[in-house]
N, C-alpha and C. Protein backbone atom coordinates (compact mmCIF):
# COMPACT_ATOMS: atom_id res chain seq x y z
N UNK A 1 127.05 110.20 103.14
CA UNK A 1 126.33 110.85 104.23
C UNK A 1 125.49 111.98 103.65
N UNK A 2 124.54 112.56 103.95
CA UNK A 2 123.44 113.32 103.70
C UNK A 2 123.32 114.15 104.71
N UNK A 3 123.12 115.19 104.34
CA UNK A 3 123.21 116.87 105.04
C UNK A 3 122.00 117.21 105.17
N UNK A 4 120.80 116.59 104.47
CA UNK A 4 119.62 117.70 104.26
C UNK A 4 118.80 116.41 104.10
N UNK A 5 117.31 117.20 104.93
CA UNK A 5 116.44 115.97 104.86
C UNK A 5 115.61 115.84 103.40
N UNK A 6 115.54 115.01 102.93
CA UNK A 6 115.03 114.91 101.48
C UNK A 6 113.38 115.16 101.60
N UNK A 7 113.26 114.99 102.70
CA UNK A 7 111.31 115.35 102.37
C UNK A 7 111.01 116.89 102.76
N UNK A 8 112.02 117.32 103.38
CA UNK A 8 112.13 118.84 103.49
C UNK A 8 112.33 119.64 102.28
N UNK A 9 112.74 118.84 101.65
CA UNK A 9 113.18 119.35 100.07
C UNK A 9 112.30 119.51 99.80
N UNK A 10 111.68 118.09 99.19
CA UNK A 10 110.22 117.86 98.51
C UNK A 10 109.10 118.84 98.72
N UNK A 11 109.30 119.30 100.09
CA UNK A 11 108.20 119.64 100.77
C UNK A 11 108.08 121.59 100.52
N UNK A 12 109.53 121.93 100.62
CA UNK A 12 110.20 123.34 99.96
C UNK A 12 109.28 123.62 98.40
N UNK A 13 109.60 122.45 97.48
CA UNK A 13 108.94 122.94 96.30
C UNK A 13 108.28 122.73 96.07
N UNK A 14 107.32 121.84 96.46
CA UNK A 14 105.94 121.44 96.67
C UNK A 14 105.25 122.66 96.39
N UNK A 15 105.34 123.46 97.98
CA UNK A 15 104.87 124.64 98.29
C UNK A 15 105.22 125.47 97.48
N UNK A 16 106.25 125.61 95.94
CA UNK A 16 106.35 126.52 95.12
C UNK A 16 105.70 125.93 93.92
N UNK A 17 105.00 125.02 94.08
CA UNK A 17 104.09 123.90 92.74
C UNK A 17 105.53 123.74 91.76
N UNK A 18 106.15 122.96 92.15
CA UNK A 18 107.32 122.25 91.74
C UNK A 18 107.67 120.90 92.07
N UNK A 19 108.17 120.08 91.53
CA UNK A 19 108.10 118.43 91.55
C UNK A 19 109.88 118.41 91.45
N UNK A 20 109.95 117.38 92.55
CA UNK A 20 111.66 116.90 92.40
C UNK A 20 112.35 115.56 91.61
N UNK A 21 112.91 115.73 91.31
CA UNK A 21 113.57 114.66 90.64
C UNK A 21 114.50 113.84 91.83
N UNK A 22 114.58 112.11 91.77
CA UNK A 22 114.70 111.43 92.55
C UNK A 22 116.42 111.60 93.09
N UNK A 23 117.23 112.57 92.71
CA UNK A 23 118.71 112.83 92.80
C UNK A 23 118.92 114.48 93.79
N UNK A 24 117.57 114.71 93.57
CA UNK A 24 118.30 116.20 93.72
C UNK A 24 118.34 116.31 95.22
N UNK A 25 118.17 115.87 96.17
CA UNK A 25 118.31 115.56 97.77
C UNK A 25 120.01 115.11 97.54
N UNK A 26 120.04 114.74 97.01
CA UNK A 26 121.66 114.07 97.15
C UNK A 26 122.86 114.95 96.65
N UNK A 27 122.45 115.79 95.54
CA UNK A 27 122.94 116.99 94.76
C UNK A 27 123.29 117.68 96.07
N UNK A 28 121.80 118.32 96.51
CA UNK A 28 121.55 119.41 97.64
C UNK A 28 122.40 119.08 98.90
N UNK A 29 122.83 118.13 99.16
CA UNK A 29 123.73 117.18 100.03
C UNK A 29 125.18 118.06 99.91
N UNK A 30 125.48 117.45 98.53
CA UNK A 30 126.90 117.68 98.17
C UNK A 30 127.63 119.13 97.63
N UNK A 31 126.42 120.01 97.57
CA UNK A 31 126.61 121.54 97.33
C UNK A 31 126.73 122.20 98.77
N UNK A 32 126.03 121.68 99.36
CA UNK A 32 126.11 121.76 101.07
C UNK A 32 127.56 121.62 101.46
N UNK A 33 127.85 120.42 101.49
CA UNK A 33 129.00 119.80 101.91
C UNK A 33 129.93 120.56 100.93
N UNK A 34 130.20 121.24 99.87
CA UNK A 34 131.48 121.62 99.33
C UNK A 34 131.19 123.06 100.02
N UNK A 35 130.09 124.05 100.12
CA UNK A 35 130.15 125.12 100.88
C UNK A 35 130.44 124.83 102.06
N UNK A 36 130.26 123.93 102.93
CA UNK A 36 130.60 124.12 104.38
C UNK A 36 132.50 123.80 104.06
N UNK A 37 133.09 123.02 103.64
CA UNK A 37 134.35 122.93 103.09
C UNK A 37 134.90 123.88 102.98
N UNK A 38 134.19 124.99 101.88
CA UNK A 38 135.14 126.48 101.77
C UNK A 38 134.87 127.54 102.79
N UNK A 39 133.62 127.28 103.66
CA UNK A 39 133.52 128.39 104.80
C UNK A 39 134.84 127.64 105.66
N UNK A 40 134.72 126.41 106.27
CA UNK A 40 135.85 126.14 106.85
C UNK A 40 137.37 126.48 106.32
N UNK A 41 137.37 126.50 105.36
CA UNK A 41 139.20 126.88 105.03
C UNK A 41 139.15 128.80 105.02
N UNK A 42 137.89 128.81 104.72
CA UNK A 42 137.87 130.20 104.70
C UNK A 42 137.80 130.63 106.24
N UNK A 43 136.92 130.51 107.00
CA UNK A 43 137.68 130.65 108.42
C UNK A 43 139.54 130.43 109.33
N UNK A 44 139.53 128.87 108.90
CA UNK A 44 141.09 128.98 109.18
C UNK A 44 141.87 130.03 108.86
N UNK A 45 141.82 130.76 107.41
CA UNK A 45 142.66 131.24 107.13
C UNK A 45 142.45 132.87 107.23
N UNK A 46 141.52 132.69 108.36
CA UNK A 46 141.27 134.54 109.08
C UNK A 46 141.67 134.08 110.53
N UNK A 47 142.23 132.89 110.42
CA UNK A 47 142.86 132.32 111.87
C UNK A 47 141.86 132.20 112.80
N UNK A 48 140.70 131.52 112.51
CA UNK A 48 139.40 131.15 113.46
C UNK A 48 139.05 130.26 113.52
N UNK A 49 138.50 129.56 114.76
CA UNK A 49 137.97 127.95 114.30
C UNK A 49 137.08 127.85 114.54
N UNK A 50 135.94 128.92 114.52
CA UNK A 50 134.43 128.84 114.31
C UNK A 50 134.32 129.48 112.97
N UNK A 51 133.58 128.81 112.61
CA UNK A 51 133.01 128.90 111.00
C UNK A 51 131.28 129.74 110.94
N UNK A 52 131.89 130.84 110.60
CA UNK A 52 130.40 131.90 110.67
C UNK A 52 129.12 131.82 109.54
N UNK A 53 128.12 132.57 109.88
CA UNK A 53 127.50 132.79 108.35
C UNK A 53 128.22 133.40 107.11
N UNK A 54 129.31 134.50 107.50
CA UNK A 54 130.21 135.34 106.90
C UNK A 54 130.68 134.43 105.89
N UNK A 55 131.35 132.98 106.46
CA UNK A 55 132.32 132.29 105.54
C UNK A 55 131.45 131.64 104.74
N UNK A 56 130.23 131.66 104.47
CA UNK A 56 129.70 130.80 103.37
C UNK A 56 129.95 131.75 101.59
C-alpha cells in the first residue's frame, strides 16, 4: 500500500531542479508508514487514541 502520491513527489523536486529515481515514492511510503507506527505507540502510551502532530 502507498501513503504518498508519487507525482506529488516528482513534482516537490522538480520545483527544487531535482530528478527522482524510480523507488523513491515507495521509500517515501515506508518512512511514512514506520513514523505513523511510532506516533501511534507513542500516543497509546500517554494513554490517547488520537495520534497528534506532537507524536511524530
Amino acid at each position: 500500500m502507498s501513503y504518498v502520491v508519487a507525482s506529488k513527489v516528482k513534482e516537490l523536486l522538480k520545483a527544487a531542479d531535482m530528478m527522482t529515481a524510480g523507488d523513491l515514492a515507495d521509500a517515501a511510503s515506508k518512512y511514512l508508514e514506520d513514523a505513523l507506527k511510532k506516533a501511534a505507540k507513542r500516543a497509546q502510551e500517554n494513554g490517547r487514541k488520537t495520534v497528534r502532530a506532537c507524536d511524530l
